[in-house]
N, C-alpha and C. Protein backbone atom coordinates (compact mmCIF):
# COMPACT_ATOMS: atom_id res chain seq x y z
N UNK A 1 97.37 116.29 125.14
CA UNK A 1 98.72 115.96 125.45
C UNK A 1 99.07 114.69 124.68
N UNK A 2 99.89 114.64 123.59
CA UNK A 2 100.56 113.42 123.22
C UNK A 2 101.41 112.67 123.86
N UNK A 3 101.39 111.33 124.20
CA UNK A 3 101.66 110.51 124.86
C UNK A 3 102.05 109.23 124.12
N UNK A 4 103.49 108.14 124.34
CA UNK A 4 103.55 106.81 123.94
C UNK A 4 103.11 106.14 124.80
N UNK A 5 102.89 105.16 124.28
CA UNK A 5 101.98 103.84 124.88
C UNK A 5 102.73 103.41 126.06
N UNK A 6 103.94 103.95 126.63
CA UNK A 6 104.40 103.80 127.82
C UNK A 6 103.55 104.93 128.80
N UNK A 7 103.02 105.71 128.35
CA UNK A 7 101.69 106.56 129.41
C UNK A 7 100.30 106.08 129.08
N UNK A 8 100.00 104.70 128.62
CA UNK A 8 98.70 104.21 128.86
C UNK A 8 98.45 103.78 130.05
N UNK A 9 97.44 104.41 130.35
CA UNK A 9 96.78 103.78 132.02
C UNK A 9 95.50 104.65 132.05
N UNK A 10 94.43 104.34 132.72
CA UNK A 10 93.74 104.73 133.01
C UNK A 10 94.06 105.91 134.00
N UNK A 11 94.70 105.76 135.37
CA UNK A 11 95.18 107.06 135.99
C UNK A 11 95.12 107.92 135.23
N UNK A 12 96.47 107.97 134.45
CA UNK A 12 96.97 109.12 133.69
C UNK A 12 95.81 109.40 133.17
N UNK A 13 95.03 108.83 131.99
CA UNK A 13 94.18 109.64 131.01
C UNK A 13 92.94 110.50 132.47
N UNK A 14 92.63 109.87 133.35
CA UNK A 14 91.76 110.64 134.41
C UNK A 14 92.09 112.07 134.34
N UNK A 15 93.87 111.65 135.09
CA UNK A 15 94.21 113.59 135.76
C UNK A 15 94.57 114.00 134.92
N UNK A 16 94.45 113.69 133.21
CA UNK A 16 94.44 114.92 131.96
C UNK A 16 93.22 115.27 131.89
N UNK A 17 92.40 114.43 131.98
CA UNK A 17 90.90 114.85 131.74
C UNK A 17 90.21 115.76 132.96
N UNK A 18 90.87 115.44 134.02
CA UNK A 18 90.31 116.49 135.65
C UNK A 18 90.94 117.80 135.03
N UNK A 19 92.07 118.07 134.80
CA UNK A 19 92.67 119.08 134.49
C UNK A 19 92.25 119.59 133.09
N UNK A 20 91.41 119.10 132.16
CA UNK A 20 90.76 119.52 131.37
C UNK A 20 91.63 119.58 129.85
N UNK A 21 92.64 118.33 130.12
CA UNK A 21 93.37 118.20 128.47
C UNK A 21 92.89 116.96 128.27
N UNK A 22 93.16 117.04 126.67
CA UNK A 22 92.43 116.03 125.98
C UNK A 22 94.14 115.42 125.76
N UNK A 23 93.59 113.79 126.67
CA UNK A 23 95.18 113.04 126.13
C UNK A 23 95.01 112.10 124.96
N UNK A 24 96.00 112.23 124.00
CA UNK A 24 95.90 111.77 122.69
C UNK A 24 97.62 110.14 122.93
N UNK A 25 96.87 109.44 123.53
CA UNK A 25 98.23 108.56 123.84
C UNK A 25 97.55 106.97 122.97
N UNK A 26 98.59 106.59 122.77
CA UNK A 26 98.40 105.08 122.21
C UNK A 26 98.04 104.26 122.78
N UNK A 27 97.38 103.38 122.72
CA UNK A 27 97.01 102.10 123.33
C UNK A 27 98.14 101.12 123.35
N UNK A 28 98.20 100.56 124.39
CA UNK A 28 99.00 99.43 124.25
C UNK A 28 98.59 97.86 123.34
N UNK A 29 99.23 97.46 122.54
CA UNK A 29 98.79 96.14 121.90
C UNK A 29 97.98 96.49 120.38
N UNK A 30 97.17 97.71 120.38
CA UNK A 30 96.88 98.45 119.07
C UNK A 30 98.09 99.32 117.92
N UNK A 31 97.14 99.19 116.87
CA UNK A 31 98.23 100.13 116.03
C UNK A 31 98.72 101.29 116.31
N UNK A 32 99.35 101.85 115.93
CA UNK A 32 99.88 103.16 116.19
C UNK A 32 98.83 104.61 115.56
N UNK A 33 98.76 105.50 115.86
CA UNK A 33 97.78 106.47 115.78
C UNK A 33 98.32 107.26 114.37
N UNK A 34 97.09 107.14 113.51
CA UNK A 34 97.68 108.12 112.31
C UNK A 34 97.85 109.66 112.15
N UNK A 35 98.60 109.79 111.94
CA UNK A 35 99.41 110.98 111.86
C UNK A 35 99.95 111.77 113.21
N UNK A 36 99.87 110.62 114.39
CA UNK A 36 100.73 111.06 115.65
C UNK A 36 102.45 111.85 115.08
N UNK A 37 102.83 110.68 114.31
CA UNK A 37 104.07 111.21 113.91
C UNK A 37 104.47 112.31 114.12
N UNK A 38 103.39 112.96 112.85
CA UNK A 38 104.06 114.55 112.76
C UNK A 38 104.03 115.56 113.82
N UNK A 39 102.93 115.22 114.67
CA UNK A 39 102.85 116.24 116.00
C UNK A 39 104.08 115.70 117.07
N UNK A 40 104.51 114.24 117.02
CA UNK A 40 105.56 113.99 117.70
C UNK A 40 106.93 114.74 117.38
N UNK A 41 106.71 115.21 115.68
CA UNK A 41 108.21 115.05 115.44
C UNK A 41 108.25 117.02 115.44
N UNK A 42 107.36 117.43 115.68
CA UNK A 42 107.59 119.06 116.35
C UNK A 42 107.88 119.20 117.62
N UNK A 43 107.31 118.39 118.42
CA UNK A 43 107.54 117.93 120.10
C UNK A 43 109.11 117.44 120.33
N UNK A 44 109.72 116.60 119.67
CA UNK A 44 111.00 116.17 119.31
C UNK A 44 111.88 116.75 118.89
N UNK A 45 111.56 117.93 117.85
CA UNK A 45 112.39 118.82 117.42
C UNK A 45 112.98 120.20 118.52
N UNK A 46 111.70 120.18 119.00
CA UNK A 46 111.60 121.48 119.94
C UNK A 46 112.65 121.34 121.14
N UNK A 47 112.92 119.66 121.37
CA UNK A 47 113.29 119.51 122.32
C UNK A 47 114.88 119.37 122.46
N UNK A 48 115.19 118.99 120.77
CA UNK A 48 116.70 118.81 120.06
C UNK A 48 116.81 120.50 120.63
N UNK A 49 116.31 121.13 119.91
CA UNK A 49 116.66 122.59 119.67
C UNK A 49 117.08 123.28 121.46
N UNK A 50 116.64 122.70 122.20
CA UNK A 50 116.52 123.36 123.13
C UNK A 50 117.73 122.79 124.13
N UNK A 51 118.07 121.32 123.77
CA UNK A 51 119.33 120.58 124.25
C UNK A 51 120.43 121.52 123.49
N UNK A 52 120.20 122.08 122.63
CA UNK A 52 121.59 122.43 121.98
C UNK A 52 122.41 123.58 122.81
N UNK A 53 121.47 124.11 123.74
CA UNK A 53 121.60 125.46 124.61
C UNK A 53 122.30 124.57 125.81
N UNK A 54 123.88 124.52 126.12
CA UNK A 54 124.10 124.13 126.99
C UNK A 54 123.31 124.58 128.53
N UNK A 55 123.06 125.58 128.63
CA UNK A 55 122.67 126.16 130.14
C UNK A 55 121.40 125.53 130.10
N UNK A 56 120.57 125.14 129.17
CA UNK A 56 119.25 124.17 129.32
C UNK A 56 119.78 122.69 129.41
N UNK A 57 120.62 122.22 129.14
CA UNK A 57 120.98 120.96 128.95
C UNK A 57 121.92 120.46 129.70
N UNK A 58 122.55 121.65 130.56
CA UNK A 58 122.76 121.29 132.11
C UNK A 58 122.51 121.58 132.82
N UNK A 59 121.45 121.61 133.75
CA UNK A 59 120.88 122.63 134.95
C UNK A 59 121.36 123.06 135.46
N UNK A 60 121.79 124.59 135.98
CA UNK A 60 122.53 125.10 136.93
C UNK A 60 121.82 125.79 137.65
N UNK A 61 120.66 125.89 137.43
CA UNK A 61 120.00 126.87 138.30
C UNK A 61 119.14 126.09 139.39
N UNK A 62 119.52 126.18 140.48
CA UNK A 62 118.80 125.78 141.83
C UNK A 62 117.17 126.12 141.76
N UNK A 63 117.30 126.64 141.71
CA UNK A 63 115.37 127.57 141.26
C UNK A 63 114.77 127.02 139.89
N UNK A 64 113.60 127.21 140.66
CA UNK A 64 112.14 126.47 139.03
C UNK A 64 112.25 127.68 138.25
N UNK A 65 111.78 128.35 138.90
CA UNK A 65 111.89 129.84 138.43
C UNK A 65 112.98 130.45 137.27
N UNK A 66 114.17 130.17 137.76
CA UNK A 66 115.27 130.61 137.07
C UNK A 66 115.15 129.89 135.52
N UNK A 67 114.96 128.30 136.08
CA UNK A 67 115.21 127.44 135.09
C UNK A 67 114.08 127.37 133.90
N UNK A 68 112.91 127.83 134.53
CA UNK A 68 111.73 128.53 133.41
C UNK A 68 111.81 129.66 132.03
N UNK A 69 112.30 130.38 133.47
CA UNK A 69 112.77 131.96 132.50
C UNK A 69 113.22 131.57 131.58
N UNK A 70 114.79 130.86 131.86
CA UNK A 70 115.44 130.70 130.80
C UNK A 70 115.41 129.60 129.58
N UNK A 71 113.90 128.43 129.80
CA UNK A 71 113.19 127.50 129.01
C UNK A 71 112.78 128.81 127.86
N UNK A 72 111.80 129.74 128.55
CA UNK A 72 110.60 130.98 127.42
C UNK A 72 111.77 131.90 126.90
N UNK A 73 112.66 132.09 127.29
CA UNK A 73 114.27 132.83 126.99
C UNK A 73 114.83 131.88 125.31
N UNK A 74 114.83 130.85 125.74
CA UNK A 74 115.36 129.81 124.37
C UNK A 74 114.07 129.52 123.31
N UNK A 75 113.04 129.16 124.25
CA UNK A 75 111.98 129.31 123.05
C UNK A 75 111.92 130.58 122.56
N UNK A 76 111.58 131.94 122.59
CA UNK A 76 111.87 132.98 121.99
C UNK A 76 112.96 133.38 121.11
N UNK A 77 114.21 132.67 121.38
CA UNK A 77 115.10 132.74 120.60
C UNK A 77 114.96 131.79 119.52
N UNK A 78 114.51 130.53 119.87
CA UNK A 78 114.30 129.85 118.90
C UNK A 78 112.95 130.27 117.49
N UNK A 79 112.23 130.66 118.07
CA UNK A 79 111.57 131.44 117.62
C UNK A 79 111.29 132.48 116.36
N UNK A 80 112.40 133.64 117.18
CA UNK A 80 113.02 134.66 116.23
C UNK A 80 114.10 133.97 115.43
N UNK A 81 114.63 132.79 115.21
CA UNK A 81 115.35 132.21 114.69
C UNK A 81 114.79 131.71 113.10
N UNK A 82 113.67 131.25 113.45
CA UNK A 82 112.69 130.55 112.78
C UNK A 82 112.26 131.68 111.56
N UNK A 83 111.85 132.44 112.10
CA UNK A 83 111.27 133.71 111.36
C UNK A 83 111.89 134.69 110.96
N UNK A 84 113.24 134.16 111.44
CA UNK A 84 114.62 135.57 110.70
C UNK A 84 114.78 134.34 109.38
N UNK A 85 114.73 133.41 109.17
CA UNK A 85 115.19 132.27 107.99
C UNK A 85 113.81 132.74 107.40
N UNK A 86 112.75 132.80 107.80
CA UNK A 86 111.25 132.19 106.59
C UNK A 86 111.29 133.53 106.03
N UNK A 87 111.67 134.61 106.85
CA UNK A 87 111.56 135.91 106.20
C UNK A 87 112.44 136.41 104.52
N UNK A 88 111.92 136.78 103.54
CA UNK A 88 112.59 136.54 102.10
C UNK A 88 112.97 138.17 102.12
């Protein structure tokens, strides 16, 4: 799980590690991690892309459930989006 140095703590890195993810977060007061960037800036993008869908970017759905569906609903679209452009 990538993480900024505003999720350094010992806690946190524990219940990634109980739960069996490897957390990749910055230290506080150290340099910055090389080549975090680029995995940030797919994490960042994903997340532009997914604000652009008003019904994700205003919740209307009372339910986790609902509001899931329609998270794997936009990623899939985003998706086939991706691969209708790379396709020549």
């Amino acid at each position: 799980m990538l993480g900024d140095k505003g999720y350094d703590s010992n806690p946190n890195r524990d219940e990634l590690r109980s739960r069996r993810i490897l957390p990749v977060i910055s230290r506080k007061g150290s340099p910055n991690i090389i080549g975090i960037g680029k995995l940030r800036y797919v994490v960042e993008q994903t997340f532009a892309l997914l604000h652009h869908l008003k019904r994700l970017a205003v919740r209307w759905e009372r339910r986790t459930e609902l509001h899931d569906a329609f998270v794997s609903l936009a990623c899939s679209l985003i998706c086939y989006r991706r691969l209708k452009k790379a396709r020549p």
